[in-house]
N, C-alpha and C. Protein backbone atom coordinates (compact mmCIF):
# COMPACT_ATOMS: atom_id res chain seq x y z
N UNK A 1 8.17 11.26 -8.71
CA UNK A 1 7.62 11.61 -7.42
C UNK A 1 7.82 13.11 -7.21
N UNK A 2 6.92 13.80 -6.66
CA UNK A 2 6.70 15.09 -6.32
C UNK A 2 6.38 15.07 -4.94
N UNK A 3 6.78 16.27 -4.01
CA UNK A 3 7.11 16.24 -2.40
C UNK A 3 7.32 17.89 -2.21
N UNK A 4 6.23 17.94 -1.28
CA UNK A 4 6.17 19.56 -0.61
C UNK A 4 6.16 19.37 0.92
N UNK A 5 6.54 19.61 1.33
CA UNK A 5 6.90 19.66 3.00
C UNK A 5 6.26 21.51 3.68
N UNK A 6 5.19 21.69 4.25
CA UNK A 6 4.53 22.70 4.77
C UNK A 6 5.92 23.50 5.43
N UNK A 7 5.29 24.85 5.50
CA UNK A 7 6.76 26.04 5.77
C UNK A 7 6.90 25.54 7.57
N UNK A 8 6.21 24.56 8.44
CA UNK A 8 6.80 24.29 9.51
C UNK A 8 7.41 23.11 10.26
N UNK A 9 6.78 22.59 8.63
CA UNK A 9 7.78 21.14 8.32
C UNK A 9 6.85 19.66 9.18
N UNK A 10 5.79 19.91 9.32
CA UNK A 10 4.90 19.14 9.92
C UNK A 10 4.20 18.30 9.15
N UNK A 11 3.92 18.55 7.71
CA UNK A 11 2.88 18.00 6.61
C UNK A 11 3.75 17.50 5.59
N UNK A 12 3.80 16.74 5.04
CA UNK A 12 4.45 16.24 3.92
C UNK A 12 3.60 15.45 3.22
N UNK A 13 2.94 16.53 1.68
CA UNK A 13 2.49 15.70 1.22
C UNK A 13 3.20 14.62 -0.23
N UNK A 14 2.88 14.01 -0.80
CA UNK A 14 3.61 13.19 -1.34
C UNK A 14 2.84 12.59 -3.28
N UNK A 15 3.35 13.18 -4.03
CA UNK A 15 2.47 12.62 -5.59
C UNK A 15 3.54 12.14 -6.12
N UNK A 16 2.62 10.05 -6.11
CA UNK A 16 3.70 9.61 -6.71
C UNK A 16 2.86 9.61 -8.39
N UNK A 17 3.83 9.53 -9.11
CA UNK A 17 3.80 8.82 -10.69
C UNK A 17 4.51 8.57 -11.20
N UNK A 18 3.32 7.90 -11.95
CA UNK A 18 3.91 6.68 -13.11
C UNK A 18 3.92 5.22 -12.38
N UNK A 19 4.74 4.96 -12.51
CA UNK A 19 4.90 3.78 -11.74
C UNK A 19 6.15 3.82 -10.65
N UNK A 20 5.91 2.96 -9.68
CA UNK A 20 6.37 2.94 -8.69
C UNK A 20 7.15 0.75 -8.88
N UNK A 21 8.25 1.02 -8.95
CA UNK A 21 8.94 -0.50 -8.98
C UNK A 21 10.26 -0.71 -8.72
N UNK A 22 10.83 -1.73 -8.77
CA UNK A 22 11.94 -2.00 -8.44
C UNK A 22 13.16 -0.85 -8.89
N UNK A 23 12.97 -0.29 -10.04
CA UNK A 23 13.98 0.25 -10.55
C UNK A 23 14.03 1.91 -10.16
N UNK A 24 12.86 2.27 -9.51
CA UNK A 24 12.91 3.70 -8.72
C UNK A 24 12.76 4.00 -6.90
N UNK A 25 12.05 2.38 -6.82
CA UNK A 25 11.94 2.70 -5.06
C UNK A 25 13.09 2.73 -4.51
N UNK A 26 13.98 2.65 -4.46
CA UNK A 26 15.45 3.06 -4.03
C UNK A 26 15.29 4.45 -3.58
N UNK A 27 15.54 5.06 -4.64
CA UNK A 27 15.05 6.58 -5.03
C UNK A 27 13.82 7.56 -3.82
N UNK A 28 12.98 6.22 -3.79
CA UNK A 28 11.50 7.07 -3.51
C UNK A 28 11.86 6.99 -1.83
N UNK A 29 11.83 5.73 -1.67
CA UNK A 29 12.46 5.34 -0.06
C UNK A 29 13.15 6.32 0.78
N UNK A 30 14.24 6.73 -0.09
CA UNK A 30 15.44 7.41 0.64
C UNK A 30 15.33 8.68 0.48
N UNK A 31 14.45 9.52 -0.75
CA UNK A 31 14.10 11.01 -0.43
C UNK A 31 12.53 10.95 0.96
N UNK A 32 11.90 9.88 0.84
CA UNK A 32 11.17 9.50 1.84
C UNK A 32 11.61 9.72 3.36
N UNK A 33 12.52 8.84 3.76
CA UNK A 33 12.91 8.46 4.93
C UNK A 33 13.93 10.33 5.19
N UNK A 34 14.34 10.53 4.28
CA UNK A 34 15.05 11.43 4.56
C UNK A 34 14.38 12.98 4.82
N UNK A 35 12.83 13.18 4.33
CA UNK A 35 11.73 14.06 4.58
C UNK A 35 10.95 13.79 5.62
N UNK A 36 10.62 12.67 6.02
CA UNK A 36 9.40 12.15 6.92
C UNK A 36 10.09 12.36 8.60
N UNK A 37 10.90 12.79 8.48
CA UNK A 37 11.80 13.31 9.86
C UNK A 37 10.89 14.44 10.30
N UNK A 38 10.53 14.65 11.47
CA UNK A 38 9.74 15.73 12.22
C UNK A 38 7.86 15.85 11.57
N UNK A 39 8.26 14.77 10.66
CA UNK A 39 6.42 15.26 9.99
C UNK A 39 5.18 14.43 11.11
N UNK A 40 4.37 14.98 11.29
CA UNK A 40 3.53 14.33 11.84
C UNK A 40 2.03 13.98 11.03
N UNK A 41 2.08 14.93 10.08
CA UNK A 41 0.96 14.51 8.79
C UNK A 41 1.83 13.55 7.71
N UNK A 42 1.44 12.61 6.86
CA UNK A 42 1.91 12.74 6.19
C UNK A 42 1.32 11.89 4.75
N UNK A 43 0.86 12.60 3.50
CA UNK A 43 -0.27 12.94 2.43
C UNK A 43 -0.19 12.07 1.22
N UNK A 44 -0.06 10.74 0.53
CA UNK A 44 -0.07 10.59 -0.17
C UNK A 44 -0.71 10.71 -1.55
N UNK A 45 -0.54 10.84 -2.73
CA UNK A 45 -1.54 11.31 -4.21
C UNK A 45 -1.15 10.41 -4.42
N UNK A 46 -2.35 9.45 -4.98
CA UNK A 46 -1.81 8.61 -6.54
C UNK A 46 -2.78 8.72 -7.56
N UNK A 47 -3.25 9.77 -7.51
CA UNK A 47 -4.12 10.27 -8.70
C UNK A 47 -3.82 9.77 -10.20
N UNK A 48 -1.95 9.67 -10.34
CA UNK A 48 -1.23 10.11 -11.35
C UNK A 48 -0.60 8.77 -11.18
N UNK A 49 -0.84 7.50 -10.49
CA UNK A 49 0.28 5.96 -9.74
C UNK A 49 -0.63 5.25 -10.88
N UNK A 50 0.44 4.82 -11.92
CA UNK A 50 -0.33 3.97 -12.67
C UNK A 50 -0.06 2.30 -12.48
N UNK A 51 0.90 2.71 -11.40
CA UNK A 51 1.17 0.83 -11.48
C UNK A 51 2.29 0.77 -9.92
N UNK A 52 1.94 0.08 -8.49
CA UNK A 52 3.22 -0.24 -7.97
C UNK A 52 3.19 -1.47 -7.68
N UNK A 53 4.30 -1.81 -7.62
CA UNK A 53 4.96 -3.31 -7.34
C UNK A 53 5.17 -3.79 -6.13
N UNK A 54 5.69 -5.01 -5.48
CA UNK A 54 5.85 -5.44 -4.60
C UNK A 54 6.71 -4.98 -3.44
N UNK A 55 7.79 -4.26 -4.44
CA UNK A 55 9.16 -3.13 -3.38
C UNK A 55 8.07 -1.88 -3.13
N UNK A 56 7.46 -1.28 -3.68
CA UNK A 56 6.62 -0.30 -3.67
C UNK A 56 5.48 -0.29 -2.27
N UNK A 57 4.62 -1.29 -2.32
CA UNK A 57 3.92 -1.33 -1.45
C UNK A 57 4.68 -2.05 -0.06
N UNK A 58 5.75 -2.18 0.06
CA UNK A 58 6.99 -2.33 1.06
C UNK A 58 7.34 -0.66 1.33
N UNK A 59 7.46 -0.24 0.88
CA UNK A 59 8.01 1.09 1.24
C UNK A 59 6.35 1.87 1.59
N UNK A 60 5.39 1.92 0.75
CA UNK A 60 4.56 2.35 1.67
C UNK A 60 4.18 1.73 3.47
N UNK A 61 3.93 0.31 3.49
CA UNK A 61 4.05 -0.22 4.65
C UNK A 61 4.98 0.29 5.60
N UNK A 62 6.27 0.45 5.57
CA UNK A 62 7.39 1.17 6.01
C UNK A 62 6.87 2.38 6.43
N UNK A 63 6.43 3.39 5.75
CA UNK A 63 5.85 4.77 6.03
C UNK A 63 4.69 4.70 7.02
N UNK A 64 3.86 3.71 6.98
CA UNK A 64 2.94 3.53 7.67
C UNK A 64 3.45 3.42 9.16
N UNK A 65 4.27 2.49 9.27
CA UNK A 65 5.01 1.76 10.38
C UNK A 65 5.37 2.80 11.05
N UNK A 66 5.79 3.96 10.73
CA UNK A 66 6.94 4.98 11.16
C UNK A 66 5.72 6.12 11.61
N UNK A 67 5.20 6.66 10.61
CA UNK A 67 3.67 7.33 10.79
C UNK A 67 3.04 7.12 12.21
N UNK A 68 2.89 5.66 12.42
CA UNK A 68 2.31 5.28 13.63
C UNK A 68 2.44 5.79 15.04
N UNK A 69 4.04 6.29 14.79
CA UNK A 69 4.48 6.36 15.90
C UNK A 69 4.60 8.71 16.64
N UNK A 70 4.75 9.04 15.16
CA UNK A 70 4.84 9.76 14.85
C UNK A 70 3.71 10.94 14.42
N UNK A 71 2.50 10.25 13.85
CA UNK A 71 1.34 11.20 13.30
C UNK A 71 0.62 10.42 12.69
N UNK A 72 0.26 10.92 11.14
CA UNK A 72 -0.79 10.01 10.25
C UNK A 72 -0.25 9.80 9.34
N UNK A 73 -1.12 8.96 8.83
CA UNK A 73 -0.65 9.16 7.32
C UNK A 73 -2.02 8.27 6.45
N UNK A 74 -2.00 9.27 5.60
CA UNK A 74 -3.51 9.36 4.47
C UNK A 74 -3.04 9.04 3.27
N UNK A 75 -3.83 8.40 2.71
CA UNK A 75 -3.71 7.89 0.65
C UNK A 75 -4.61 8.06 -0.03
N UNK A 76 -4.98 9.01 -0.76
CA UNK A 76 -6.33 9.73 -1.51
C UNK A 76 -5.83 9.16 -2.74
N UNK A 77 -7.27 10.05 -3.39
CA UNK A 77 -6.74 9.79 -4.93
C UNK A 77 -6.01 8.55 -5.69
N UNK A 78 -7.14 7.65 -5.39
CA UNK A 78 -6.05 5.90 -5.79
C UNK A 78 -7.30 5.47 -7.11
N UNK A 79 -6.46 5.25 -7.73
CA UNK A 79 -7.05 4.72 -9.42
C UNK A 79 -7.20 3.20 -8.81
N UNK A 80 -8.70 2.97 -10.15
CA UNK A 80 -9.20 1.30 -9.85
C UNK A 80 -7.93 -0.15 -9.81
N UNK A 81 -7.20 0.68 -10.85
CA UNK A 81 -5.82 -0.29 -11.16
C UNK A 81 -4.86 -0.50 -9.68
N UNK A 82 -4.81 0.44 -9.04
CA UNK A 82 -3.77 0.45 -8.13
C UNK A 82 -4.70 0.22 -7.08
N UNK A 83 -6.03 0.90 -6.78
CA UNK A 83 -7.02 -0.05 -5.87
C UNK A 83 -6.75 -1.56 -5.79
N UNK A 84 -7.16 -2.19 -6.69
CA UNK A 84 -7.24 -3.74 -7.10
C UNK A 84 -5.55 -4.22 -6.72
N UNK A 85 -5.12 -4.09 -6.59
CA UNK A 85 -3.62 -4.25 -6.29
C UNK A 85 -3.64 -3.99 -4.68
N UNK A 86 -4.54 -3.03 -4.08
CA UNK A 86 -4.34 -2.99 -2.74
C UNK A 86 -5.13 -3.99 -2.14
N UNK A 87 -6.12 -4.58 -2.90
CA UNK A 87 -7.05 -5.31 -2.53
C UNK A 87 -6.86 -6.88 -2.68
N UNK A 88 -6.21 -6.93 -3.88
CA UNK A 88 -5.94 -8.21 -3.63
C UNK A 88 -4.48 -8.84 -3.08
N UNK A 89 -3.24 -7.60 -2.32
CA UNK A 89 -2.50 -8.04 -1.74
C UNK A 89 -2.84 -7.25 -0.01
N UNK A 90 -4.35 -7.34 0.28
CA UNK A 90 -4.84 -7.06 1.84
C UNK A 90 -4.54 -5.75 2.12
N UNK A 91 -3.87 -4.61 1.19
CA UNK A 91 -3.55 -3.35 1.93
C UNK A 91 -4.27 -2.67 2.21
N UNK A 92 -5.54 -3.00 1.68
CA UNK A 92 -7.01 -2.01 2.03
C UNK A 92 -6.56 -2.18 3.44
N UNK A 93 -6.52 -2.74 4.09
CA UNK A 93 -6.95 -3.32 5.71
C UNK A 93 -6.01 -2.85 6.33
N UNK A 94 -4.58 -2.65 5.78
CA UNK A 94 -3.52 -1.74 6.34
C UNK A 94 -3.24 -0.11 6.50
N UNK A 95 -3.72 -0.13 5.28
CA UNK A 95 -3.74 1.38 4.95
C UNK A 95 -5.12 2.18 4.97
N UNK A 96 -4.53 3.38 5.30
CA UNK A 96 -5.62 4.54 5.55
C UNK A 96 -5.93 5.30 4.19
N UNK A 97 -7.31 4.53 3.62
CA UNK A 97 -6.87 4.87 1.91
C UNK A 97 -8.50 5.88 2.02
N UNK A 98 -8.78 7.44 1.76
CA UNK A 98 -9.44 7.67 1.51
C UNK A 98 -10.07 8.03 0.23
């Protein structure tokens, strides 16, 4: 995962890769939760997401949840593989996937 936070700390955008699963969302969550403080944008890439899992799309939901209250939050750049994964566990309908 790669993470740039704008010089006024409002935008945070976010490129995950590789894969996203049990054995790194720990990781992703908690530099997450610990950046997404004061952001009111906030940018996901998965240009480069070749695969997430069930803890994975839990922690995006989470971001969403928090986003809501707080600003936006956008998901560009999504490969057919990780599409089909949003689609057939309903996240199209949750998420703001452009």
């Amino acid at each position: 995962m790669k993470y740039e936070k704008t010089p006024d700390g409002k935008t945070l955008n976010v490129e995950l890769i590789g894969e996203v699963d049990s054995m790194n969302v720990g990781d992703i969550e908690e530099a997450l939760l610990r950046e997404v403080e004061g952001v009111t944008e906030l940018n996901f890439d998965l240009n480069e997401l070749e695969y997430i899992s069930s803890a994975g799309l839990r922690v995006l939901l989470q971001m969403q949840k928090m986003m809501k209250t707080q600003g936006t939050m956008t998901i560009k750049n999504v490969n057919d593989d990780v599409m089909d994964i949003f689609k057939v566990t309903g996240f199209v309908r949750l998420l703001n996937i452009v």
